[in-house]
C-alpha atoms as a PDB file:
ATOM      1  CA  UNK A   1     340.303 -42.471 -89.113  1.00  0.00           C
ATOM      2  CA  UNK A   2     342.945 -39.313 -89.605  1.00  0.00           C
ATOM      3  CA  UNK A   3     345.830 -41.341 -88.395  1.00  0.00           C
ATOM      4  CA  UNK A   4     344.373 -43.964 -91.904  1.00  0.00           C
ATOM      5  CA  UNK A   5     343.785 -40.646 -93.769  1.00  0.00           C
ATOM      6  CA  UNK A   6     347.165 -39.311 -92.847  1.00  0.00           C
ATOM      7  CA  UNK A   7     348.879 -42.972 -94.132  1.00  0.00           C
ATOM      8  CA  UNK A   8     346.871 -42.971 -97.333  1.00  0.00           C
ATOM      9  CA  UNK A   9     348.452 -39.611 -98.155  1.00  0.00           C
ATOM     10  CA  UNK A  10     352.125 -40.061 -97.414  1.00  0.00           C
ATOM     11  CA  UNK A  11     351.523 -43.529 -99.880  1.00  0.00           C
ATOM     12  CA  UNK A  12     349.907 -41.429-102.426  1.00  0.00           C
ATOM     13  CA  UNK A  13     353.079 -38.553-102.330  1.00  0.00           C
ATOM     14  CA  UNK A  14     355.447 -41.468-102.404  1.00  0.00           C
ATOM     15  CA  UNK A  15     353.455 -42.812-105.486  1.00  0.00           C
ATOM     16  CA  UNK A  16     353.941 -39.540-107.176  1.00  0.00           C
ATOM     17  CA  UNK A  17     357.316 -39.219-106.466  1.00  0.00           C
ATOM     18  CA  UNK A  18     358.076 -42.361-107.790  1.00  0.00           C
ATOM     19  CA  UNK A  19     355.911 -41.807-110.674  1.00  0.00           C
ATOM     20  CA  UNK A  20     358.093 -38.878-111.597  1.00  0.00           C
ATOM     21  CA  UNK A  21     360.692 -40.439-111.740  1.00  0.00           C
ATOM     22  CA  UNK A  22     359.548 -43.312-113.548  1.00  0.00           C
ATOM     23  CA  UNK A  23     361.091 -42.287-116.998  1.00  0.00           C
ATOM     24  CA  UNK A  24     364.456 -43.038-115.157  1.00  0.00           C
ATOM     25  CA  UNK A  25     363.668 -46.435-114.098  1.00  0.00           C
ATOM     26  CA  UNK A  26     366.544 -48.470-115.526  1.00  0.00           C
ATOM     27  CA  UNK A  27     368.591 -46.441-113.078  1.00  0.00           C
ATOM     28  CA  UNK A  28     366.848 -48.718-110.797  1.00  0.00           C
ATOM     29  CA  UNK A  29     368.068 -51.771-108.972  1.00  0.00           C
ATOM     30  CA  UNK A  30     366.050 -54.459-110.585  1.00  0.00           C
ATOM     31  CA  UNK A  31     364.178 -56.541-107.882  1.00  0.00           C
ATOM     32  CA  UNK A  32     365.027 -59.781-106.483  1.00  0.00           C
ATOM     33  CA  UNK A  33     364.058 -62.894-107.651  1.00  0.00           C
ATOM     34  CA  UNK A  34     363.286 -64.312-103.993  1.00  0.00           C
ATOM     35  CA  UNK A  35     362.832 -61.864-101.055  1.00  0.00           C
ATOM     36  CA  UNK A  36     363.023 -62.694 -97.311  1.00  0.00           C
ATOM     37  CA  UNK A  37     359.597 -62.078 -95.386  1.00  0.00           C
ATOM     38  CA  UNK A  38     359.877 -59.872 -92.973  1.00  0.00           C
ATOM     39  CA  UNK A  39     358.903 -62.503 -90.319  1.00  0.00           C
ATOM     40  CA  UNK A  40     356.041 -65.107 -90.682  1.00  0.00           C
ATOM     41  CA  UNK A  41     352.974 -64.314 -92.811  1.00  0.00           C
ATOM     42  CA  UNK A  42     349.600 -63.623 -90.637  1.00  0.00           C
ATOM     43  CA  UNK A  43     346.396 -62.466 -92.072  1.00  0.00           C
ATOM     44  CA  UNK A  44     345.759 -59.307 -90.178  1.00  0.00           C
ATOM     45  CA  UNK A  45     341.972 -58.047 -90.144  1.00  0.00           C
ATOM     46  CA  UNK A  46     341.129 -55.122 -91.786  1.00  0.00           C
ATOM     47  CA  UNK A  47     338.515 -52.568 -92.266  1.00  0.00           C
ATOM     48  CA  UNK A  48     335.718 -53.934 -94.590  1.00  0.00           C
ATOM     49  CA  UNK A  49     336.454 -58.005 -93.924  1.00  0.00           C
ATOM     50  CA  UNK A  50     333.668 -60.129 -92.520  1.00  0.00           C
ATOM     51  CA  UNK A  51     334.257 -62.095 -89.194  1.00  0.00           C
ATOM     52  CA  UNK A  52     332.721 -65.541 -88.846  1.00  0.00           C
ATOM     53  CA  UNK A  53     332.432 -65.494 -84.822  1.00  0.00           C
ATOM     54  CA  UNK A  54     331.394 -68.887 -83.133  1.00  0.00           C
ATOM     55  CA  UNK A  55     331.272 -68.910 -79.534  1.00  0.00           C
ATOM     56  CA  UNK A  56     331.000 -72.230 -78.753  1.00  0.00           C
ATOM     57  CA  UNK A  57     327.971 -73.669 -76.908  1.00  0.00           C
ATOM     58  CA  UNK A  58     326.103 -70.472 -77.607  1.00  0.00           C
ATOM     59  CA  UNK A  59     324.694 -69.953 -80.461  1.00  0.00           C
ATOM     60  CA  UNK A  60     322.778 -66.772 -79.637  1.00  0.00           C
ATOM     61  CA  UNK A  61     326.187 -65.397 -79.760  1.00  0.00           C
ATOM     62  CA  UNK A  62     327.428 -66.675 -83.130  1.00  0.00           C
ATOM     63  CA  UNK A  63     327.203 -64.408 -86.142  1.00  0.00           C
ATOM     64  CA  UNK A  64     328.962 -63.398 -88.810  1.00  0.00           C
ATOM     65  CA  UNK A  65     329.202 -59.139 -88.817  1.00  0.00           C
ATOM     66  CA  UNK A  66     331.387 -56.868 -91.048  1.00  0.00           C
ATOM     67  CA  UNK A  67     334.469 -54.961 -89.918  1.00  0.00           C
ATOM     68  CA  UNK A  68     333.985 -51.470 -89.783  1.00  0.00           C
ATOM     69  CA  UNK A  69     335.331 -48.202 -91.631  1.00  0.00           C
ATOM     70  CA  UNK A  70     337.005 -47.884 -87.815  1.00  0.00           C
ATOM     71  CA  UNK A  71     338.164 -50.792 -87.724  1.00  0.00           C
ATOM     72  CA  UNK A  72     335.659 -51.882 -84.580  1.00  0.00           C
ATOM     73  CA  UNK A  73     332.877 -55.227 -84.406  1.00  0.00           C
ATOM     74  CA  UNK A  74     330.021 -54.817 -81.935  1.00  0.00           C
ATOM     75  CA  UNK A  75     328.678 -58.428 -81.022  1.00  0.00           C
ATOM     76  CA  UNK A  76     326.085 -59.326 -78.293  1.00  0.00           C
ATOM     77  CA  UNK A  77     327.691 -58.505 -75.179  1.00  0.00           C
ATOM     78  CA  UNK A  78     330.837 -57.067 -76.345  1.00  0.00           C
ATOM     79  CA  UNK A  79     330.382 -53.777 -77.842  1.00  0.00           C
ATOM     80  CA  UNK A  80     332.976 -51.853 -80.029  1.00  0.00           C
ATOM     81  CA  UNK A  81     335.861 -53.824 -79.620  1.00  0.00           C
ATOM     82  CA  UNK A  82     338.873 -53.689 -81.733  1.00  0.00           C
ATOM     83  CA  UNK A  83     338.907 -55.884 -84.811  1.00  0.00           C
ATOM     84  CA  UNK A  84     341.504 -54.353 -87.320  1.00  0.00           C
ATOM     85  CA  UNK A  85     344.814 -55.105 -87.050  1.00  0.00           C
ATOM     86  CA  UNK A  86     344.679 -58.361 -85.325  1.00  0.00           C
ATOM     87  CA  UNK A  87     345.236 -61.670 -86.185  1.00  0.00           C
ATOM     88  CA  UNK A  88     341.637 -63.849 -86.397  1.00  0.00           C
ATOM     89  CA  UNK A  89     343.305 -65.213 -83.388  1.00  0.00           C
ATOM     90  CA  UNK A  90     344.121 -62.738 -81.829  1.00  0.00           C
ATOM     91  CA  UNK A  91     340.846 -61.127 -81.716  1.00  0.00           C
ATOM     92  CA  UNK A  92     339.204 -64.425 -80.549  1.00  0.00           C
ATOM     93  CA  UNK A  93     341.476 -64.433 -77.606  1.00  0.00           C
ATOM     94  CA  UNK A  94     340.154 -60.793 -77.029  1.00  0.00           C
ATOM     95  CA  UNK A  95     336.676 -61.980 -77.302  1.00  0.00           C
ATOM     96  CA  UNK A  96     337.157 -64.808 -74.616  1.00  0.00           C
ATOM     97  CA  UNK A  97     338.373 -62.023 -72.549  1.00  0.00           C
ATOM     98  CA  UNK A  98     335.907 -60.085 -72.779  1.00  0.00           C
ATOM     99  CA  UNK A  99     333.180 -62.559 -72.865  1.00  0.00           C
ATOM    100  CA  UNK A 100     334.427 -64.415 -69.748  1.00  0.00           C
ATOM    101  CA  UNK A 101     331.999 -61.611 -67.676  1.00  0.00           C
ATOM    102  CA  UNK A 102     329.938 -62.844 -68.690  1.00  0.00           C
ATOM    103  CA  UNK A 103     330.117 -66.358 -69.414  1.00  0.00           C
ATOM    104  CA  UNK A 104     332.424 -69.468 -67.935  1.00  0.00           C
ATOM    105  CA  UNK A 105     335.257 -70.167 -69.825  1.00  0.00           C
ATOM    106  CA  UNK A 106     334.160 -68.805 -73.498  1.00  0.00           C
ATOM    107  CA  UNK A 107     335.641 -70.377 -76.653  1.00  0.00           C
ATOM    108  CA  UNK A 108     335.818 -68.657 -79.560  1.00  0.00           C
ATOM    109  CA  UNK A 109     336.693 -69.429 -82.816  1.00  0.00           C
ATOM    110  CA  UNK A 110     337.217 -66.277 -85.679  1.00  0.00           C
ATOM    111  CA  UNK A 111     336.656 -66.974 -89.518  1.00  0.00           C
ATOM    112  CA  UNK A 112     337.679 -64.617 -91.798  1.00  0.00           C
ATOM    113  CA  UNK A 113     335.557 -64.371 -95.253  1.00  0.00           C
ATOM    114  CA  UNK A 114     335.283 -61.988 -98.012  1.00  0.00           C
ATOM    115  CA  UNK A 115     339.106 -60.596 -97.305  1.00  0.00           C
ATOM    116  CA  UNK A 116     340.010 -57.396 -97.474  1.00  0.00           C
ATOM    117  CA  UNK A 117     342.468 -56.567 -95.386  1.00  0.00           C
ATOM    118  CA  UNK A 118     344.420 -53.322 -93.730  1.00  0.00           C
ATOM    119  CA  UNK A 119     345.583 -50.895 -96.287  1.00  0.00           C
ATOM    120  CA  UNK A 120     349.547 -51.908 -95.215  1.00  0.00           C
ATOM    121  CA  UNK A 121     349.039 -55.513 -96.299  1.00  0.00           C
ATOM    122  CA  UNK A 122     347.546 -54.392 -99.833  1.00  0.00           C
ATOM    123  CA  UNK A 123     349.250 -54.385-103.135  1.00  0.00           C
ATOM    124  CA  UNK A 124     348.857 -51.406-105.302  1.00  0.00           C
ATOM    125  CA  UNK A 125     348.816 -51.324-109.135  1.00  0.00           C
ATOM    126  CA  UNK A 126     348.732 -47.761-110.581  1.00  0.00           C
ATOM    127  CA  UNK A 127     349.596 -46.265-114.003  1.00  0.00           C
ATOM    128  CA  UNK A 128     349.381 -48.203-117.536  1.00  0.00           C
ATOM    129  CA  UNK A 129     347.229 -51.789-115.934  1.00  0.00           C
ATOM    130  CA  UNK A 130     344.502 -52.638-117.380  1.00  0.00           C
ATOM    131  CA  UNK A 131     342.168 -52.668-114.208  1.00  0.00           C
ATOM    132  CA  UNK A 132     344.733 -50.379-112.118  1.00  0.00           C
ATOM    133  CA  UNK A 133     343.527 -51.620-108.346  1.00  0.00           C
ATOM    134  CA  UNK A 134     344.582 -52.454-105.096  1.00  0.00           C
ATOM    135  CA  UNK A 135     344.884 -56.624-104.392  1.00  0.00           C
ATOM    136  CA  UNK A 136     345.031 -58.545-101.149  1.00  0.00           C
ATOM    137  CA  UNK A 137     348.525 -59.644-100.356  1.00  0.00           C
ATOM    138  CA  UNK A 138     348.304 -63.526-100.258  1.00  0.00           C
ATOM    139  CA  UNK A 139     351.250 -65.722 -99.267  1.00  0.00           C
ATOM    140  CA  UNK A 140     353.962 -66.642-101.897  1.00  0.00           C
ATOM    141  CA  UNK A 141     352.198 -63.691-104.026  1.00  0.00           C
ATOM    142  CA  UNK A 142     354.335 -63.155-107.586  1.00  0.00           C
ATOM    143  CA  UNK A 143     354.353 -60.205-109.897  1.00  0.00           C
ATOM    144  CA  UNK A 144     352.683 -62.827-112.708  1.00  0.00           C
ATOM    145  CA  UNK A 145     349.936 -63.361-109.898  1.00  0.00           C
ATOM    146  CA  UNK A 146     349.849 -59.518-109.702  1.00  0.00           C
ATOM    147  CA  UNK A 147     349.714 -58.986-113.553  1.00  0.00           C
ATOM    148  CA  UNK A 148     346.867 -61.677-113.744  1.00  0.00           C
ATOM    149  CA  UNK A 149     344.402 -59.879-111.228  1.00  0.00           C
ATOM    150  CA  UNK A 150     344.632 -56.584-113.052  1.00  0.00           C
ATOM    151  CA  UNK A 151     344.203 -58.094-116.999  1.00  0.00           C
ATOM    152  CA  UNK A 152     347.596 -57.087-118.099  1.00  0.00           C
ATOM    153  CA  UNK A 153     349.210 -54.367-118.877  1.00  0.00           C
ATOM    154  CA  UNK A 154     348.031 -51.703-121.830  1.00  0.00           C
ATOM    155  CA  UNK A 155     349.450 -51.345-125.450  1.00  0.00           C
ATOM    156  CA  UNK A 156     350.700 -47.656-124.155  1.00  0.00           C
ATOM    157  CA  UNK A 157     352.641 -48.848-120.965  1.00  0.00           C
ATOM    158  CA  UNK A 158     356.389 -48.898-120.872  1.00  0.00           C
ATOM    159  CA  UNK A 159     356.777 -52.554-119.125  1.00  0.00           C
ATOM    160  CA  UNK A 160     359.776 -52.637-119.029  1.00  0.00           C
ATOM    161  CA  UNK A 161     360.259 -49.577-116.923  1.00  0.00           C
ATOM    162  CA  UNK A 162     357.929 -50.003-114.370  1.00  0.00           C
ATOM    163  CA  UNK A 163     358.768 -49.895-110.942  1.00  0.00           C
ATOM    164  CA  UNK A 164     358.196 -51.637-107.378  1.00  0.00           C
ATOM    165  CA  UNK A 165     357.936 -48.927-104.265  1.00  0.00           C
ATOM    166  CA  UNK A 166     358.733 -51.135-101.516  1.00  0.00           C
ATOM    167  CA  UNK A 167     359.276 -50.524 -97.444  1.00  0.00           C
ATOM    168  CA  UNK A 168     360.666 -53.465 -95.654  1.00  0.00           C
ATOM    169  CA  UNK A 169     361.998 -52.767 -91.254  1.00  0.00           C
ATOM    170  CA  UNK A 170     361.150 -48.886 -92.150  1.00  0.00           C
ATOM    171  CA  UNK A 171     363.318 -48.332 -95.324  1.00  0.00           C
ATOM    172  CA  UNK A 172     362.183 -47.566 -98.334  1.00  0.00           C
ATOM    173  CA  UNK A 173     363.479 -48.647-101.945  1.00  0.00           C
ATOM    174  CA  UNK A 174     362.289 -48.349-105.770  1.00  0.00           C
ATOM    175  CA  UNK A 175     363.029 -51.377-107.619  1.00  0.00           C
ATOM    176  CA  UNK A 176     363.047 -51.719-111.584  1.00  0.00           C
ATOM    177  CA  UNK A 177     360.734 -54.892-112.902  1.00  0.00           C
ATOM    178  CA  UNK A 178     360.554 -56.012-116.820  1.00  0.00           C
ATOM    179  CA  UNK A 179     356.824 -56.685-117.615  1.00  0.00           C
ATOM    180  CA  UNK A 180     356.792 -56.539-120.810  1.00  0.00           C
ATOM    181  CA  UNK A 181     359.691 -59.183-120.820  1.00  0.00           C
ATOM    182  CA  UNK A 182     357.212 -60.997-117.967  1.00  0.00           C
ATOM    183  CA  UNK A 183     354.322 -60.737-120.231  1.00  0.00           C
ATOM    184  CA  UNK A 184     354.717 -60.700-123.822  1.00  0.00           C
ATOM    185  CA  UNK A 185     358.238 -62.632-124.278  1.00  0.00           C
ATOM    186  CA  UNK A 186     357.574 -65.278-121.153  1.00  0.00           C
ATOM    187  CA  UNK A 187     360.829 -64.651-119.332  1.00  0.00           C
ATOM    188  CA  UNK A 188     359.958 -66.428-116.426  1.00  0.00           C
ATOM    189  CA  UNK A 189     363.300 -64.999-114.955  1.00  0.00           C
ATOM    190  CA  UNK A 190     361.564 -61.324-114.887  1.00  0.00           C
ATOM    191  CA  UNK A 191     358.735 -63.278-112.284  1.00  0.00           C
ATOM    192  CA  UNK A 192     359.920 -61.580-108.575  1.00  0.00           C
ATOM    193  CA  UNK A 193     358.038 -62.194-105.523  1.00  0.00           C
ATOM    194  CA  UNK A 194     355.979 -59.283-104.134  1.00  0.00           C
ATOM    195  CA  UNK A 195     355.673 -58.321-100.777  1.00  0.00           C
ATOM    196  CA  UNK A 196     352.485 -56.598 -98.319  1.00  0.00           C
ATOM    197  CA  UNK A 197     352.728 -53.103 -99.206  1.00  0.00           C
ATOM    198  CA  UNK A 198     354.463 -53.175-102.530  1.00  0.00           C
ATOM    199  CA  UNK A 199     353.405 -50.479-104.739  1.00  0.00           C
ATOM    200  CA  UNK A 200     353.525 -51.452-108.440  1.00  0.00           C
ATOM    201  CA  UNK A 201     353.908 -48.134-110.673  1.00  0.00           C
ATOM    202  CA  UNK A 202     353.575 -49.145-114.660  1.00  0.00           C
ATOM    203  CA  UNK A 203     354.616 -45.576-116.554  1.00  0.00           C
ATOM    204  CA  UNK A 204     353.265 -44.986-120.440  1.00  0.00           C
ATOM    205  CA  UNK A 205     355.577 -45.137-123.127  1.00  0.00           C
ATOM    206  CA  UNK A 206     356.727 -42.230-124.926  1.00  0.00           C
ATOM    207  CA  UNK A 207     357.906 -43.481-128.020  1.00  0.00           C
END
């Protein structure tokens, strides 16, 4: 829970920071059209998700339980085991493991419903949205899809100087997005892919 308290923080200071400088945003490099995933897409579990667990031929076993705030499940016979940060998977492999004390050759199938997600797969809208919020990452996930979830951007933002904080293999890089050109003129040209993590800062206009 500190180690997640500690992350939150140091994405909050570089929110501010880039918040600051937000005024300056045309200095920015404006962000690709197309980006290259850092490696293949997985839905990793996160605090808050519900798990669909069926353990086949047992049905005193099957249940569908919430993640917890630490990231732990606690089924019949397998008590706080590690959910968050896994791949469904991943964690049904786990569950087989640990079930197999139990039980001859388990088989266990994880369904994930009501997605939340980790923190480092979520998408952050702060500043001039209309319903500033944090989204889901989903595959093939565009700033228009972005825009959509959070109703738009307000009369008072500055759209055209808002900013992407991005982190891709460790480095970090502030991008310059046109929203207002996205938005209100239909440049479909100003549409960029987002990436898990992306931090969308949308600064209010001056003028």
């Amino acid at each position: 829970m500190i180690s997640r308290m500690n992350g939150m923080a140091g994405v909050w200071t570089l929110v501010l920071l880039g918040a600051s400088l937000a005024g300056c945003a045309s200095n920015y490099p404006p962000a690709p059209k197309e980006v290259v995933k850092p490696g293949e897409y997985n839905y990793i579990i996160g605090p808050g998700d519900n798990v669909n667990i069926a353990v086949w031929h047992n049905p005193d076993l099957s249940q569908t339980i919430p993640v917890r705030p630490d990231g732990k499940i606690s089924t019949p016979l397998v008590e706080d085991i590690q959910a968050a940060g896994k791949s469904p998977s991943h964690l049904a492999r786990d569950l087989e493991k640990s079930l197999s004390k139990y039980i001859q050759d388990p088989v266990v199938t994880v369904i994930v419903t009501g997605f939340v997600g980790p923190y480092s797969q979520q998408i952050r809208v702060i500043g001039q949205a209309a319903k500033p919020q944090a989204l889901q990452y989903r595959e093939n996930m565009t700033l228009m899809d972005v825009m959509i979830a959070v109703g738009g951007i307000t009369d008072f933002a500055a759209g055209n100087k808002a900013t992407i904080l991005r982190t891709v293999n460790g480095k970090s890089e502030q991008l310059n997005v046109r929203l207002e050109s996205l938005m209100r003129d239909g440049d479909v040209k100003a549409n960029v892919q987002m990436l898990p993590g992306d931090v969308l800062i949308i600064p209010e206009s001056y003028f």
